[in-house]
Structure formats: structure tokens, C-alpha cells
PDB file of N, CA and C in Angstrom:
ATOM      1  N   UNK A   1      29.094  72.610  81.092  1.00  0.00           N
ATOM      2  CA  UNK A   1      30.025  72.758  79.979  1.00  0.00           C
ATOM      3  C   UNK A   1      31.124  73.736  80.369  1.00  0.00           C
ATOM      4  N   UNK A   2      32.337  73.735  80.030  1.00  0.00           N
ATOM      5  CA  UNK A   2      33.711  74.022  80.037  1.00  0.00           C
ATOM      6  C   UNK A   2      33.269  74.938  79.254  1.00  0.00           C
ATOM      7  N   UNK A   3      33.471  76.425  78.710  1.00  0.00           N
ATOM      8  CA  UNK A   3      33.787  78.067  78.203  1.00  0.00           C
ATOM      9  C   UNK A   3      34.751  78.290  77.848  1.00  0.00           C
ATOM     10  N   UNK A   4      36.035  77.493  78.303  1.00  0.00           N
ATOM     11  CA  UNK A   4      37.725  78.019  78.307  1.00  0.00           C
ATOM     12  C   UNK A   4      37.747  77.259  76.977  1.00  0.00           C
ATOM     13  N   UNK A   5      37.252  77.356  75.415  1.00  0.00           N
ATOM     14  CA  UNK A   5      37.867  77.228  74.531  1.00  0.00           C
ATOM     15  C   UNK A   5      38.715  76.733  73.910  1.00  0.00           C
ATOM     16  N   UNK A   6      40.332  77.393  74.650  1.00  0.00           N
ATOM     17  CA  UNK A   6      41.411  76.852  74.758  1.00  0.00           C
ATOM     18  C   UNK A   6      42.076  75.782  74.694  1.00  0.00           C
ATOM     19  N   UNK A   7      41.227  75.004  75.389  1.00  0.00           N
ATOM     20  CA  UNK A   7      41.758  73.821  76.004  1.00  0.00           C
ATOM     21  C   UNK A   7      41.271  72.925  74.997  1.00  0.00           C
ATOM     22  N   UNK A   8      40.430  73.082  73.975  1.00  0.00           N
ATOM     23  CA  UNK A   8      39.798  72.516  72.735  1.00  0.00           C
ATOM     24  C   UNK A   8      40.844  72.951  71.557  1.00  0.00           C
ATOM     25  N   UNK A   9      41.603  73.834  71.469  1.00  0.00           N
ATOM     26  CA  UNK A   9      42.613  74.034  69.901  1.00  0.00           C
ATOM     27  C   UNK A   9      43.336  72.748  69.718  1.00  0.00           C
ATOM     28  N   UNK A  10      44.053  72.215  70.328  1.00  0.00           N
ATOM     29  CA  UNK A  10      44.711  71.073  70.042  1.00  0.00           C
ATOM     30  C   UNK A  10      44.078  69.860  69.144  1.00  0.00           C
ATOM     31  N   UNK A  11      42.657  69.348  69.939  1.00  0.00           N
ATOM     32  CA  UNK A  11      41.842  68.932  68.813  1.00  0.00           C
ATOM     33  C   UNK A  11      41.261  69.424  67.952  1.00  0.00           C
ATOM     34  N   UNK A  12      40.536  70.483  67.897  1.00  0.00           N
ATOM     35  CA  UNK A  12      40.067  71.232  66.816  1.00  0.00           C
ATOM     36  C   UNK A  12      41.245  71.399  65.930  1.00  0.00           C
ATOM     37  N   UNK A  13      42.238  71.629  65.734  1.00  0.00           N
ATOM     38  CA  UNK A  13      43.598  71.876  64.728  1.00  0.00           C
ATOM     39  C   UNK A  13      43.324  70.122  64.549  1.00  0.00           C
ATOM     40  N   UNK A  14      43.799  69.401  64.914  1.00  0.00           N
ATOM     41  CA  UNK A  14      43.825  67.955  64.578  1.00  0.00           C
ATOM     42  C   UNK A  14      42.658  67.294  63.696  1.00  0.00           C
ATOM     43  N   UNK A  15      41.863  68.040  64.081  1.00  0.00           N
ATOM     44  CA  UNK A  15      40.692  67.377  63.285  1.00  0.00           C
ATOM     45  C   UNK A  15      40.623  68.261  62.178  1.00  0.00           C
ATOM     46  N   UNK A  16      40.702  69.331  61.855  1.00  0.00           N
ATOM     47  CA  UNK A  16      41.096  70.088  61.048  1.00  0.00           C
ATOM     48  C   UNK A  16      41.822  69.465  60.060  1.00  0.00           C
ATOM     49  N   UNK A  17      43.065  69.442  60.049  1.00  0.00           N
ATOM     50  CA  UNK A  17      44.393  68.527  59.479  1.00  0.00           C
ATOM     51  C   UNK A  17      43.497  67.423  58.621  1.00  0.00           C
ATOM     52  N   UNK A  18      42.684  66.403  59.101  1.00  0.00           N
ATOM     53  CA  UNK A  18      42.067  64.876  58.916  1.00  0.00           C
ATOM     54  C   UNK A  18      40.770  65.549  58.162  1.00  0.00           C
ATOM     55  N   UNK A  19      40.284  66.730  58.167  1.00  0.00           N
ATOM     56  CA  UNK A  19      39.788  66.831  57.442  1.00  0.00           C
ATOM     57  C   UNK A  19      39.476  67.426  55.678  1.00  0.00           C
ATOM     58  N   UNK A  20      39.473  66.309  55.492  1.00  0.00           N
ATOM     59  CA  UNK A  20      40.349  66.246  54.190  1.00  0.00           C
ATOM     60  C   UNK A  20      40.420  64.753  53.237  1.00  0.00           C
ATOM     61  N   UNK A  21      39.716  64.344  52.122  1.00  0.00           N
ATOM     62  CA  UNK A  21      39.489  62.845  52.115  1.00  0.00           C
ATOM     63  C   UNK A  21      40.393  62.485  51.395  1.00  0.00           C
ATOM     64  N   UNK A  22      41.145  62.881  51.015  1.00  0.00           N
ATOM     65  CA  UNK A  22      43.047  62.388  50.589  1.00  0.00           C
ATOM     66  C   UNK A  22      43.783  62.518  51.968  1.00  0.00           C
ATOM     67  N   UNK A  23      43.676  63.145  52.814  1.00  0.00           N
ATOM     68  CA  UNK A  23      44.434  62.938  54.033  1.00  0.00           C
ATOM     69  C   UNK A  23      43.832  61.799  54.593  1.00  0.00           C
ATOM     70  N   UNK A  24      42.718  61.477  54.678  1.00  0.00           N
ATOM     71  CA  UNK A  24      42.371  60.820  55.548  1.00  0.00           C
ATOM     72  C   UNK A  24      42.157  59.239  54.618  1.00  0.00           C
ATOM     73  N   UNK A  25      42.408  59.275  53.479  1.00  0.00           N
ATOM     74  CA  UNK A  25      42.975  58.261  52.946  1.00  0.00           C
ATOM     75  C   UNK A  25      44.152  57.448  52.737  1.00  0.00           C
ATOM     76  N   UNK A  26      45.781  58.754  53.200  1.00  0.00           N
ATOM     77  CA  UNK A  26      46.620  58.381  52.816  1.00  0.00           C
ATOM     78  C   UNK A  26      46.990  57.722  54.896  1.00  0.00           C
ATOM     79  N   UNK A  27      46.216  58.503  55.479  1.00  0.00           N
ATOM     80  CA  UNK A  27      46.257  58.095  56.637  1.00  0.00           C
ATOM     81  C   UNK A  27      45.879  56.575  57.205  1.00  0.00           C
ATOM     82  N   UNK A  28      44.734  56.333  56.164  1.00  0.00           N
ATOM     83  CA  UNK A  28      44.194  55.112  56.525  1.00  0.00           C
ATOM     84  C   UNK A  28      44.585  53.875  55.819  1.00  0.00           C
ATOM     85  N   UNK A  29      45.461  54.423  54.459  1.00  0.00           N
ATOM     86  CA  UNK A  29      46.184  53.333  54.107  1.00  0.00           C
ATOM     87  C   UNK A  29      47.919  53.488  54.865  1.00  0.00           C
ATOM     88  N   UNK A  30      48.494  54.597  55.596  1.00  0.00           N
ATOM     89  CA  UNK A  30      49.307  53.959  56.466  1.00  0.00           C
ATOM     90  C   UNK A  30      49.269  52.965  56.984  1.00  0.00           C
ATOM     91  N   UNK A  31      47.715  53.426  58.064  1.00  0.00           N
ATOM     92  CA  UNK A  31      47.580  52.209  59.044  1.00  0.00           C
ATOM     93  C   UNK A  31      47.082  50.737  58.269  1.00  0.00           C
ATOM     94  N   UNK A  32      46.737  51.181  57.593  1.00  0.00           N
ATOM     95  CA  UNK A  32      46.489  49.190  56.717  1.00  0.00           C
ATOM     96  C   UNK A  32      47.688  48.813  56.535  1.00  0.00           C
ATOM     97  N   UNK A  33      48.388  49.369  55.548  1.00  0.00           N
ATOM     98  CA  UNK A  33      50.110  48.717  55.286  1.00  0.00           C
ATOM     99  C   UNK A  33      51.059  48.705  56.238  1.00  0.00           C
ATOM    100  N   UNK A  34      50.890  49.588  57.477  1.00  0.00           N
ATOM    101  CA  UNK A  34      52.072  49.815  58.083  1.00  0.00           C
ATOM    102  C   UNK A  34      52.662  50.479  57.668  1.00  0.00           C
ATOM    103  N   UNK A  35      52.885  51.550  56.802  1.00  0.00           N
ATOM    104  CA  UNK A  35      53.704  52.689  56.607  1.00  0.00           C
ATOM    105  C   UNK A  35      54.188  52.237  54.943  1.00  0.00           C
ATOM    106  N   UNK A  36      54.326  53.315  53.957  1.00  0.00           N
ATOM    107  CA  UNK A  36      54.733  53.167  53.382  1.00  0.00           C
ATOM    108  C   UNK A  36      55.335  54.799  52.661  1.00  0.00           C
ATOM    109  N   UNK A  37      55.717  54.476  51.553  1.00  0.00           N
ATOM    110  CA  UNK A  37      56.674  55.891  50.810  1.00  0.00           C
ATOM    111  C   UNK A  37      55.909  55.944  49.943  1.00  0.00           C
ATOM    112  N   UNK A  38      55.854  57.643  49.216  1.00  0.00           N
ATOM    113  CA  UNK A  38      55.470  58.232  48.260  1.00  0.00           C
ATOM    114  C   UNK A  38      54.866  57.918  46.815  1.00  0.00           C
ATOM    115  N   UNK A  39      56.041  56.572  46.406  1.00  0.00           N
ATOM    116  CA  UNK A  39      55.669  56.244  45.570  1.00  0.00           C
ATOM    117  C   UNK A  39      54.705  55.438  45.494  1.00  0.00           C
ATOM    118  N   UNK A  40      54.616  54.553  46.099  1.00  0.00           N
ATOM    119  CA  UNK A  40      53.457  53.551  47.167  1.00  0.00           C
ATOM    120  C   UNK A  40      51.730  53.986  46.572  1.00  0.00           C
ATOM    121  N   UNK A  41      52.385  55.666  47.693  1.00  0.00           N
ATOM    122  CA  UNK A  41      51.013  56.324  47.522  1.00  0.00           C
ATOM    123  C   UNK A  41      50.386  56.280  46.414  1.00  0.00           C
ATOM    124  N   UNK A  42      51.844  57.213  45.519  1.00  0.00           N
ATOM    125  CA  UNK A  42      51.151  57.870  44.117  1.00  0.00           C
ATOM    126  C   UNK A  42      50.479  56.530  43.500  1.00  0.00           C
ATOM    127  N   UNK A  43      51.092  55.564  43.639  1.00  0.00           N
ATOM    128  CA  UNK A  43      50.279  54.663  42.507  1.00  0.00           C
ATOM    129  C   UNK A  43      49.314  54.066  42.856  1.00  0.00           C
ATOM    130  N   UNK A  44      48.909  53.615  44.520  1.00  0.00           N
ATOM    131  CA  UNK A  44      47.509  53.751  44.919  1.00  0.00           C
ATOM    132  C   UNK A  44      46.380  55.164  44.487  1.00  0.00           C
ATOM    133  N   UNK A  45      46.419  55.974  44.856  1.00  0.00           N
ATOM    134  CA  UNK A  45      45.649  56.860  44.269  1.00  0.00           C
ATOM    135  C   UNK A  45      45.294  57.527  43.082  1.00  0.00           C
ATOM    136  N   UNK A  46      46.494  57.690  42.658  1.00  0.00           N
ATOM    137  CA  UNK A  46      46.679  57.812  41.237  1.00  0.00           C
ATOM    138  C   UNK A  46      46.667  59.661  40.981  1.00  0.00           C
ATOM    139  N   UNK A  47      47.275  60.389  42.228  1.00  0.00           N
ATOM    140  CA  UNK A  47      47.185  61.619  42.145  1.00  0.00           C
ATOM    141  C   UNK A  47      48.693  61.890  42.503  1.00  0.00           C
ATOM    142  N   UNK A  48      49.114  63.416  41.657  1.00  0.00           N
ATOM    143  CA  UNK A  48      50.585  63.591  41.161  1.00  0.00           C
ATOM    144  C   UNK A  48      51.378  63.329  42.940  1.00  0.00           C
ATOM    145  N   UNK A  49      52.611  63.356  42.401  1.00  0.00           N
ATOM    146  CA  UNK A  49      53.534  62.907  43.892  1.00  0.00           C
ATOM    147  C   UNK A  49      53.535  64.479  44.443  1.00  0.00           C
ATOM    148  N   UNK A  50      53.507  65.702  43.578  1.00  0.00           N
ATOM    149  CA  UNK A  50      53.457  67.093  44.624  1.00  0.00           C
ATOM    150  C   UNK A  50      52.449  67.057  45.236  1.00  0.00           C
ATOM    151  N   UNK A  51      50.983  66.014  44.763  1.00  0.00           N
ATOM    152  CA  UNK A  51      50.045  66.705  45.662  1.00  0.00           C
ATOM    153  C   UNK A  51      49.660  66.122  46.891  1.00  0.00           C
ATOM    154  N   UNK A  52      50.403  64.601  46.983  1.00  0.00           N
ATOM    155  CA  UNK A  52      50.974  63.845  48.215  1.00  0.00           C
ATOM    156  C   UNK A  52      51.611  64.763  49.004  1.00  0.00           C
ATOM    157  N   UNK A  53      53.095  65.079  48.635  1.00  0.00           N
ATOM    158  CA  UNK A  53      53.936  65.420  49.193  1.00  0.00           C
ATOM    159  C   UNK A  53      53.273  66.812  49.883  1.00  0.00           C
ATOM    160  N   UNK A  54      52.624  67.484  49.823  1.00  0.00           N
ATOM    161  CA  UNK A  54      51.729  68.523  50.334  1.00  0.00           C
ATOM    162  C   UNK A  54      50.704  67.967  51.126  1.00  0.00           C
ATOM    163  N   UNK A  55      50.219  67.215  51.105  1.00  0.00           N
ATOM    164  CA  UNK A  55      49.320  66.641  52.332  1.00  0.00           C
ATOM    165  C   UNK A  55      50.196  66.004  52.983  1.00  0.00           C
ATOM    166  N   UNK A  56      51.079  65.240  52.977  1.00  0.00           N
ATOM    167  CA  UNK A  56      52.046  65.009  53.965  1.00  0.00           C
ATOM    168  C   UNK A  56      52.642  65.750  54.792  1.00  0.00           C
ATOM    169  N   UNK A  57      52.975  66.787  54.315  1.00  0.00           N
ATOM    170  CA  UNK A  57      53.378  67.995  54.997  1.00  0.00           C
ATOM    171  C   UNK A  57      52.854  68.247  56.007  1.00  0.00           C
ATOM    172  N   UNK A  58      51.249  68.468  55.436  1.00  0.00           N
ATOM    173  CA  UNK A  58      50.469  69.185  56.647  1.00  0.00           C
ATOM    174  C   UNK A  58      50.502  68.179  57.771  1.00  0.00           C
ATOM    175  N   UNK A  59      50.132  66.527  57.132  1.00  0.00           N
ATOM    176  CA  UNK A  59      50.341  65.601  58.692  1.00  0.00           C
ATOM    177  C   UNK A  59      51.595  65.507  59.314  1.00  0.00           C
ATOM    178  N   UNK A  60      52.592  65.785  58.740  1.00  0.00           N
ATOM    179  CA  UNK A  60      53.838  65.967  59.136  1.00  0.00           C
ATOM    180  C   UNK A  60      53.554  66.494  60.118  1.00  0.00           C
ATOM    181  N   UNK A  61      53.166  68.133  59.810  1.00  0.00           N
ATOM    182  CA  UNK A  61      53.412  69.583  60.745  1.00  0.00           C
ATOM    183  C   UNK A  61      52.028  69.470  62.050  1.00  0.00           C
ATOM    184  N   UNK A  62      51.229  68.425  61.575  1.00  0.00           N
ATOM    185  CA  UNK A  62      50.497  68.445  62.980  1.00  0.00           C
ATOM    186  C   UNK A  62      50.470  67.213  63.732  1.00  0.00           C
ATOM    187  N   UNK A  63      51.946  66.437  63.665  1.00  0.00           N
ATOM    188  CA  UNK A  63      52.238  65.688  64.195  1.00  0.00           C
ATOM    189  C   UNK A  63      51.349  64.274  64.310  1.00  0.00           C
ATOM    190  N   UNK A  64      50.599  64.056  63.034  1.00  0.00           N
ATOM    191  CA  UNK A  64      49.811  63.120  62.574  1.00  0.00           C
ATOM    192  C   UNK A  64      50.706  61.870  61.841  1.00  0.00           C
ATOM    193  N   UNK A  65      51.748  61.929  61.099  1.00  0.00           N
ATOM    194  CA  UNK A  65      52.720  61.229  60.804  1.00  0.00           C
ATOM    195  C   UNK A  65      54.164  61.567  60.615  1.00  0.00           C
ATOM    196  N   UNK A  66      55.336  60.330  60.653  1.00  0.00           N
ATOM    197  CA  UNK A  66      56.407  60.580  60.463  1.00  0.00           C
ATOM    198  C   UNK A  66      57.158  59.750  59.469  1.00  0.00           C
ATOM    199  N   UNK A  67      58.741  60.801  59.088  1.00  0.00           N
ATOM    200  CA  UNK A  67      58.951  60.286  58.043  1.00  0.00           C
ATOM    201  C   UNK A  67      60.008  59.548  58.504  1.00  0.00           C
ATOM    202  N   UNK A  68      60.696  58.144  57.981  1.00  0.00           N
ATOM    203  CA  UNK A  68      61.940  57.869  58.283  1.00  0.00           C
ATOM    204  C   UNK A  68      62.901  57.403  57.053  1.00  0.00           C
ATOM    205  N   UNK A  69      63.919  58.068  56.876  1.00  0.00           N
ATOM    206  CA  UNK A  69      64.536  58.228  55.547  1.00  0.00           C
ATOM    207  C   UNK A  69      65.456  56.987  55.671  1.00  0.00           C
ATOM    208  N   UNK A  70      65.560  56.390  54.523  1.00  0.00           N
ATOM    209  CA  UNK A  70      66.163  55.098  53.819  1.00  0.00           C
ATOM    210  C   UNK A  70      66.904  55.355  52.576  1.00  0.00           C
ATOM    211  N   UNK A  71      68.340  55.793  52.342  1.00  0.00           N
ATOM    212  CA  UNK A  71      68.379  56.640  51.491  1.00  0.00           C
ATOM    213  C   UNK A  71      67.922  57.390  50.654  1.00  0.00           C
ATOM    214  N   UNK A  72      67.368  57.799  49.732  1.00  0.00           N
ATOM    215  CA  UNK A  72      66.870  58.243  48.960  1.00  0.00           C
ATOM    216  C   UNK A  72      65.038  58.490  49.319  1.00  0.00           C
ATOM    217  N   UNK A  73      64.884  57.109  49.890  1.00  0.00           N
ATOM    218  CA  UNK A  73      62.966  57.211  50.288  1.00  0.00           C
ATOM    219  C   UNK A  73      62.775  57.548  51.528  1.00  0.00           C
ATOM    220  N   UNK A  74      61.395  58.033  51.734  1.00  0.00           N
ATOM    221  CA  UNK A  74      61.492  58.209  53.109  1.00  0.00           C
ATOM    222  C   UNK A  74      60.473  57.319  52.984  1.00  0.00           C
ATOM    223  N   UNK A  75      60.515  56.783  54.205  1.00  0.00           N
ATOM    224  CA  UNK A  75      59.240  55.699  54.338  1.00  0.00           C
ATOM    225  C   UNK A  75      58.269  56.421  55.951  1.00  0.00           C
ATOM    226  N   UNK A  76      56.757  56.324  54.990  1.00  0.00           N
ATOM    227  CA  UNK A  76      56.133  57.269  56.499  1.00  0.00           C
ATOM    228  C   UNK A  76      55.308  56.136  57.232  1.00  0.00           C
ATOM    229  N   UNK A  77      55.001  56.830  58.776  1.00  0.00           N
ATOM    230  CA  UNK A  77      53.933  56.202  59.286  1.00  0.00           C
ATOM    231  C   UNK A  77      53.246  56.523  60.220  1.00  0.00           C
ATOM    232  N   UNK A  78      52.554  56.503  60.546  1.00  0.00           N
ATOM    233  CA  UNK A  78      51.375  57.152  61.375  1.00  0.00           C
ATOM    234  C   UNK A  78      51.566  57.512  63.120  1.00  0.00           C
ATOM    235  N   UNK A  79      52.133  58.230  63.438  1.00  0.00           N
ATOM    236  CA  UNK A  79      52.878  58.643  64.834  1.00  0.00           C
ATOM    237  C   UNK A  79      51.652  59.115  65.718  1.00  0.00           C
ATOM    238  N   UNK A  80      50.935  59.449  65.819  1.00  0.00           N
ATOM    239  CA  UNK A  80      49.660  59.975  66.476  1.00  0.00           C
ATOM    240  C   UNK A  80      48.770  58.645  67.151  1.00  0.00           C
ATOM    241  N   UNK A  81      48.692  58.473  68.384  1.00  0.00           N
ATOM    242  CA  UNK A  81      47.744  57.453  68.606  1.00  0.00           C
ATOM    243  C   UNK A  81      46.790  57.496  68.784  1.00  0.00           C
ATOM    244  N   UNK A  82      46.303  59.063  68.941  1.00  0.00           N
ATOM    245  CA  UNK A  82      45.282  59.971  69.020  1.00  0.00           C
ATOM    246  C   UNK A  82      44.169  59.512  67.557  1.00  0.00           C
ATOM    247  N   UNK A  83      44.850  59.767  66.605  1.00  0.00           N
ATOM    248  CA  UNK A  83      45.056  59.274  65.469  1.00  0.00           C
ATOM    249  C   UNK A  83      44.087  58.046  65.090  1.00  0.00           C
ATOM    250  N   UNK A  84      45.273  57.654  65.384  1.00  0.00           N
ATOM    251  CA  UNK A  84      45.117  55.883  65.284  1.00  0.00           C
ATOM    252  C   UNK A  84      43.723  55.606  65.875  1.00  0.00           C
ATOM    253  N   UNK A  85      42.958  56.014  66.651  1.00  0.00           N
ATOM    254  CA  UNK A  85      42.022  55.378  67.346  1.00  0.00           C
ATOM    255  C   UNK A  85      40.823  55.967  66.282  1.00  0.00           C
ATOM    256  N   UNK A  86      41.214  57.339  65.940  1.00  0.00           N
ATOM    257  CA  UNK A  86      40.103  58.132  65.227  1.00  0.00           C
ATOM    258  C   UNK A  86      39.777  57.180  64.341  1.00  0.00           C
ATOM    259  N   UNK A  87      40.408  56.792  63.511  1.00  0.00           N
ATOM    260  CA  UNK A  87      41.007  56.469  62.118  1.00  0.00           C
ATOM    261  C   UNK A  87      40.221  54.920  62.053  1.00  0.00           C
ATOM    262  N   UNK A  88      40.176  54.298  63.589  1.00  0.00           N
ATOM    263  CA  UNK A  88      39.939  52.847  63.724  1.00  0.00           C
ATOM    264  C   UNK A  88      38.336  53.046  63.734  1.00  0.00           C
ATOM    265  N   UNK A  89      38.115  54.052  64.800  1.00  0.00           N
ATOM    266  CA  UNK A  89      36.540  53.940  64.558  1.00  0.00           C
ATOM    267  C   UNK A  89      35.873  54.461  63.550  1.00  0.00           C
ATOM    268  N   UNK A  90      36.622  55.419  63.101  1.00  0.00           N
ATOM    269  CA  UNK A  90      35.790  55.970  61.251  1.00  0.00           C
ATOM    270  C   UNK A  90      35.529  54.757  60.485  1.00  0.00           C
ATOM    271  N   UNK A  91      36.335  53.872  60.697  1.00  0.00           N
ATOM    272  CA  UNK A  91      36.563  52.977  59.619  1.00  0.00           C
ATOM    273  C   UNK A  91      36.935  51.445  59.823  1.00  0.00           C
ATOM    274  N   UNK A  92      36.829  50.987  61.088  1.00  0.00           N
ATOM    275  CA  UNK A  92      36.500  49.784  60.761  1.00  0.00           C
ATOM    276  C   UNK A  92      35.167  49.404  61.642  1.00  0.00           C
ATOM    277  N   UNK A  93      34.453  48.525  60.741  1.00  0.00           N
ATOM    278  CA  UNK A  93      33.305  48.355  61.122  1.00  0.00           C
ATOM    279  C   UNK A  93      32.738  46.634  61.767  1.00  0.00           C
TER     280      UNK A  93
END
């Protein structure tokens, strides 16, 4: 076994981030739809748009998804392929 720690933050922060079962819901309906916007979300889940827009954030900031703005919407989607693979074996069976 490897001791140097270190070399483990990158995933440990990442998995961190995903852990979380609204993150890892809004993550896993990215990858089903192919990306979608806020409002999308809110009315799949049925939880307020600040408390989206705050878990987005965090996948934002750990480079788990991205946003791409269309005037007014941003439409997100899942940028991590790291990600993507997690996400495939959690969940499809």
C-alpha cells in the first residue's frame, strides 16, 4: 500500500462532492436526459430552485458539471468522465 495520502485528495474531494443524494440525483438525471436547466430540475424533484442552484454550485466548483448559457437559461451537463463512469456503475444494472 501507497502512505503518500496525497495523491488520494483529488478523489476523496470528488467523492465527497457525489456524496449527497440530491447531487447524485441531479447528476444522474443529467446523464439520462443529456443535460438539462434548472427549471427541468425543479420540477422533477420538486425541491426550491435555491436549493438546486446550490448543489450545482458545488458540482460546478468540483468540476463535476458545466453550465452553458442560452440566453437567459443555462443549460447544464455532466463534464467529468470520471464521473460518468461512477454514476454508470452505481446505477445501471
Amino acid at each position: 500500500m501507497d502512505k503518500d495520502f496525497s495523491k488520494y485528495n483529488e478523489s476523496a474531494e470528488l467523492l465527497k462532492v457525489l456524496a449527497h443524494p440530491v447531487r447524485l440525483c441531479i447528476v444522474r438525471g443529467l446523464l439520462e436526459n443529456g443535460g438539462c436547466n434548472v427549471s427541468h430540475m425543479q420540477d422533477c424533484l420538486d425541491i426550491p430552485q435555491s436549493t438546486i442552484s446550490q448543489h450545482l454550485q458545488r458540482l460546478r466548483s468540483a468540476g463535476i458539471v458545466e453550465g452553458n448559457r442560452n440566453g437567459l437559461e443555462i443549460y447544464y451537463t455532466v463534464s467529468n468522465e470520471k464521473v460518468i463512469r461512477i454514476i454508470k456503475e452505481l446505477f445501471d444494472n
